[in-house]
N, C-alpha and C. Protein backbone atom coordinates (compact mmCIF):
# COMPACT_ATOMS: atom_id res chain seq x y z
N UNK A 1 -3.30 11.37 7.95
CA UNK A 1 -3.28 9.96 7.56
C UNK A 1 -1.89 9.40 7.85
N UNK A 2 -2.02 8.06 8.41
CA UNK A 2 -0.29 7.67 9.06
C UNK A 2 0.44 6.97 7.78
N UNK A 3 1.71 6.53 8.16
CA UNK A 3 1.96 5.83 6.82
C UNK A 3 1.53 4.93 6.67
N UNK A 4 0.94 3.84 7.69
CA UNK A 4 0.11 2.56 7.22
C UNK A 4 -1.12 2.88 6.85
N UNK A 5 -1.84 3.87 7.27
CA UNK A 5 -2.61 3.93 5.85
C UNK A 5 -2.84 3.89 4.76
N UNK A 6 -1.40 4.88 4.62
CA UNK A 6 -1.30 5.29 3.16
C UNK A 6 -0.32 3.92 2.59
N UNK A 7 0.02 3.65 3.33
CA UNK A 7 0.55 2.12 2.70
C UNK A 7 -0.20 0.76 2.24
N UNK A 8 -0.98 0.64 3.32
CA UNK A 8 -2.24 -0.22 3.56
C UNK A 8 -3.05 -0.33 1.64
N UNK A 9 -3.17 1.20 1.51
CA UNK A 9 -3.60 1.37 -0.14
C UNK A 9 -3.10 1.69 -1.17
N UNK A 10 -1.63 1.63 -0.91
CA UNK A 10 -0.55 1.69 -1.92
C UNK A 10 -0.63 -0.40 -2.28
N UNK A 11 -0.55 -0.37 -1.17
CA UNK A 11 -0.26 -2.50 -1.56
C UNK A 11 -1.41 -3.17 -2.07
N UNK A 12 -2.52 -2.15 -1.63
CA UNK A 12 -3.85 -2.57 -2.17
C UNK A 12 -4.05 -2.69 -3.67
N UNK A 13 -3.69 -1.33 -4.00
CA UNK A 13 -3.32 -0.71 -5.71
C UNK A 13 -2.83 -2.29 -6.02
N UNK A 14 -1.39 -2.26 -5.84
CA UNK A 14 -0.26 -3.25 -6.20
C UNK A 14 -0.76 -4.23 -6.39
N UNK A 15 -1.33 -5.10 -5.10
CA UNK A 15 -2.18 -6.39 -5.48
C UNK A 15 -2.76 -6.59 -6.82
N UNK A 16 -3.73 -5.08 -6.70
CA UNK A 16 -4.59 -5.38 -7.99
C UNK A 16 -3.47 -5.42 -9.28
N UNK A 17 -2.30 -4.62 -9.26
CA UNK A 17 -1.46 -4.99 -10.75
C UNK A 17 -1.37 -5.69 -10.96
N UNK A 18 -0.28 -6.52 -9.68
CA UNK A 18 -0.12 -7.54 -9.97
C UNK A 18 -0.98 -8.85 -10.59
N UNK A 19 -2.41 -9.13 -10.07
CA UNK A 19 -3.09 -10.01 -10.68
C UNK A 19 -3.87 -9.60 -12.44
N UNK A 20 -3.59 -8.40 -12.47
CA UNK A 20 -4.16 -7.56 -13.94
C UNK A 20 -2.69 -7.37 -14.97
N UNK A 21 -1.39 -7.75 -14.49
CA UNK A 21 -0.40 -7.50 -14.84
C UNK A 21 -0.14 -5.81 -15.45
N UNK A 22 -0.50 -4.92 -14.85
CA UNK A 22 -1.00 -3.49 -15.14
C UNK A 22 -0.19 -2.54 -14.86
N UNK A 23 1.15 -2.99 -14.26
CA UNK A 23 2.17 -2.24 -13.06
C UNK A 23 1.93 -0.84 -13.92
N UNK A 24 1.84 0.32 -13.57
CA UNK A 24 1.97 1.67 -13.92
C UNK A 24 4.05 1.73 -14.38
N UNK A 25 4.24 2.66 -15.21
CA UNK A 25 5.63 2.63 -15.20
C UNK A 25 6.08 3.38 -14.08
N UNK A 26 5.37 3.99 -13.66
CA UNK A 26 5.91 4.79 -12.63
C UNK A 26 4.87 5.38 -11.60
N UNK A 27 5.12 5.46 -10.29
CA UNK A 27 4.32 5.72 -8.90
C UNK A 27 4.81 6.31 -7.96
N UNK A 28 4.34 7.46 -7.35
CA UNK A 28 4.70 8.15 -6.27
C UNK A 28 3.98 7.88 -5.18
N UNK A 29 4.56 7.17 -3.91
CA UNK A 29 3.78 7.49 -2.34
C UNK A 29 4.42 8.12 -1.75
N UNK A 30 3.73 9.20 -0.76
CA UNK A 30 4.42 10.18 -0.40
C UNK A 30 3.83 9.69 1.01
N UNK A 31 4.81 9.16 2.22
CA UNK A 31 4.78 9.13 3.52
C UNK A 31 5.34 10.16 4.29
N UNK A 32 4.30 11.03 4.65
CA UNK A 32 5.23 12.76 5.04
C UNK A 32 4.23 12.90 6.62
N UNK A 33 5.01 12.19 7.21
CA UNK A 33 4.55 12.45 8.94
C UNK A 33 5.24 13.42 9.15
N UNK A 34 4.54 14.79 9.73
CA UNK A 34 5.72 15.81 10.45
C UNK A 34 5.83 15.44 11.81
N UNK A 35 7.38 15.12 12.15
CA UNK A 35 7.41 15.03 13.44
C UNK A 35 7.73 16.10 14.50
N UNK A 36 7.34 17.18 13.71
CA UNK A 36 7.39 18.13 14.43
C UNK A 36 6.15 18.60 15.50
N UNK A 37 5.24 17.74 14.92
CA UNK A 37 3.52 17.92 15.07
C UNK A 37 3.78 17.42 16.92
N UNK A 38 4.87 16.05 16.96
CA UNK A 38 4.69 15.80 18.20
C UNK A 38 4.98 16.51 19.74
N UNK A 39 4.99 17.70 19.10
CA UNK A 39 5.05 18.63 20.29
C UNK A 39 3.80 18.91 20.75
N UNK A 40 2.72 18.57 19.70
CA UNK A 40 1.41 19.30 20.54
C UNK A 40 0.49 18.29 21.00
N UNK A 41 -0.58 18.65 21.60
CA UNK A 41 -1.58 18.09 22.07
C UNK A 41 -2.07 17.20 21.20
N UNK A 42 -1.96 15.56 21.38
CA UNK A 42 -3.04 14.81 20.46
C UNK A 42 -2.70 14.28 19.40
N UNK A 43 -1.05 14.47 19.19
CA UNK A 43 -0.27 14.17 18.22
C UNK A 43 0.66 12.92 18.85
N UNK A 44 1.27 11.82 17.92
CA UNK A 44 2.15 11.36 17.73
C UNK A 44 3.33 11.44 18.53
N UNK A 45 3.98 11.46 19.18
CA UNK A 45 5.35 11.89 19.70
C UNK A 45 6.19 11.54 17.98
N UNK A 46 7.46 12.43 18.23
CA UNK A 46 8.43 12.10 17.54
C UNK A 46 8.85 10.89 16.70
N UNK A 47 9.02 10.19 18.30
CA UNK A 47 9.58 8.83 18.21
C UNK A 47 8.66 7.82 17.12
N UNK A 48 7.07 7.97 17.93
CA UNK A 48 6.44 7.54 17.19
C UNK A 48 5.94 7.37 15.77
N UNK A 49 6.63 8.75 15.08
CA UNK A 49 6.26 9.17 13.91
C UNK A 49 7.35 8.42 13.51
N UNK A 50 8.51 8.66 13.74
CA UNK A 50 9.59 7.96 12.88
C UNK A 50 9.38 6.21 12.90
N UNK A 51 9.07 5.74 13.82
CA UNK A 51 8.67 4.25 13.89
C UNK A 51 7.47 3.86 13.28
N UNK A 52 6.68 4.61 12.95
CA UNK A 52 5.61 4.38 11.69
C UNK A 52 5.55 4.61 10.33
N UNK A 53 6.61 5.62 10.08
CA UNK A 53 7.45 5.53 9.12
C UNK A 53 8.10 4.72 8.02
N UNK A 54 8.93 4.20 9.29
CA UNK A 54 9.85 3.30 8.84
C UNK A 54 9.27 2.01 8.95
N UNK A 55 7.94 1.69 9.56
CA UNK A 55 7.44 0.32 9.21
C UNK A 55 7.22 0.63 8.05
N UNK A 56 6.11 1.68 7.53
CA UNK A 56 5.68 1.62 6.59
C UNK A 56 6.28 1.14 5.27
N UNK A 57 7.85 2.35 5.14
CA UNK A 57 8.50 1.91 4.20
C UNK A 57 8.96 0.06 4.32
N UNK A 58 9.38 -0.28 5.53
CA UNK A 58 9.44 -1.82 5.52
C UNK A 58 8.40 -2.94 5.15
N UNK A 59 7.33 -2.39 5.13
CA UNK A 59 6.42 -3.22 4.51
C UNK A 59 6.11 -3.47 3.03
N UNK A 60 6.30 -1.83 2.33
CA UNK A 60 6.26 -1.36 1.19
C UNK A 60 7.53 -2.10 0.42
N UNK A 61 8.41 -1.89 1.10
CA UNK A 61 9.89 -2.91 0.51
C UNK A 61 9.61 -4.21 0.49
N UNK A 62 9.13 -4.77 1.43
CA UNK A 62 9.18 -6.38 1.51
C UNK A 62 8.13 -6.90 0.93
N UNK A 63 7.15 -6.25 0.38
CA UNK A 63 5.94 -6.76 -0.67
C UNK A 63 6.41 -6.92 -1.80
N UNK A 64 6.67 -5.66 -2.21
CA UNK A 64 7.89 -5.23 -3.50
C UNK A 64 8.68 -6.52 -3.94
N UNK A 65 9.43 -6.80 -3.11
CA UNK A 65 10.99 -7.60 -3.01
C UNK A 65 10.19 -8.85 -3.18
N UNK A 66 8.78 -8.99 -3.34
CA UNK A 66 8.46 -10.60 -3.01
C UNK A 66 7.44 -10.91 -3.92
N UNK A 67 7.53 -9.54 -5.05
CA UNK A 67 6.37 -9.95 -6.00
C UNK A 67 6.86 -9.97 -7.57
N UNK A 68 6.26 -10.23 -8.08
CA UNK A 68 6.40 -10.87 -9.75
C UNK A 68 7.26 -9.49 -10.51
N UNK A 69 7.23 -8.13 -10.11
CA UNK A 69 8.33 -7.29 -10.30
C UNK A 69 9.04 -6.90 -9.64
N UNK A 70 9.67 -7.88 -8.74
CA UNK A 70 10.73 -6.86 -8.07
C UNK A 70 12.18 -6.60 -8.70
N UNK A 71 12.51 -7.88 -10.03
CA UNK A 71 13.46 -7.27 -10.32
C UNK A 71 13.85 -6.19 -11.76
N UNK A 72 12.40 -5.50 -12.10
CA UNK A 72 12.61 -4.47 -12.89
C UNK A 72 11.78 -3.45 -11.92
N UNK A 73 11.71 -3.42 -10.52
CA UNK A 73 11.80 -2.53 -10.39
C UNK A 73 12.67 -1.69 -9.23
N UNK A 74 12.52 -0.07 -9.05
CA UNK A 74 13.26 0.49 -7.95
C UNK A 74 12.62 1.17 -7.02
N UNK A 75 12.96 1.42 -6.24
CA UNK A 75 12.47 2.11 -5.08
C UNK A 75 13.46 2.97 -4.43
N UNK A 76 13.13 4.74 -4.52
CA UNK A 76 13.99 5.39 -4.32
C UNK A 76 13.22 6.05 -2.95
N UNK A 77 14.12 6.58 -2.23
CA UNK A 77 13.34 6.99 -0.96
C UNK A 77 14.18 8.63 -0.60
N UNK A 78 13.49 9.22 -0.21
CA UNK A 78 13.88 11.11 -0.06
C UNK A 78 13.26 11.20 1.77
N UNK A 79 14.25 11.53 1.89
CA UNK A 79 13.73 11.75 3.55
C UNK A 79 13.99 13.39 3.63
N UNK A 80 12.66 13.86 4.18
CA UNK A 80 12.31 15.09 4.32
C UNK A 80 13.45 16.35 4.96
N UNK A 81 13.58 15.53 5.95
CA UNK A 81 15.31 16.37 6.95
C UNK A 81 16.29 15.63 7.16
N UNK A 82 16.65 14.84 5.70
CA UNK A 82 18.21 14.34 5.62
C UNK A 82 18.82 15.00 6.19
């Protein structure tokens, strides 16, 4: 599953808080493309993985940043091979 998938239904969730005012105190999405995968047949290249990635998280931020909690909340991010 790419990260806009898994993003696609992370914002989905969110929507619904937001109009239920329901925010969870706390949520984990885990966007874990191996880009190692893009060595083989049928996979992603590298490049690609990291550029889907990082939309993802950019989308995930800029919903965030533009909705009725963005300023109690945080968003911490762990990259797999800092």
């Amino acid at each position: 599953m790419t990260g806009q998938v898994k993003t696609d239904e992370f914002l989905a969730e969110f929507a619904e808080y937001e109009k239920t005012g329901n925010l969870p105190q706390f949520s984990v999405l885990t966007l874990n493309n191996d880009r190692t995968n893009g060595t083989r047949p049928g996979s992603g290249t590298p490049r690609a993985m990291v550029a889907d990635h990082d939309l993802a998280v950019g989308r995930l931020v800029e919903r965030v940043s533009k909705s009725k909690y963005r300023e109690q909340t945080l968003i911490l991010l762990t990259e797999e091979d800092a």
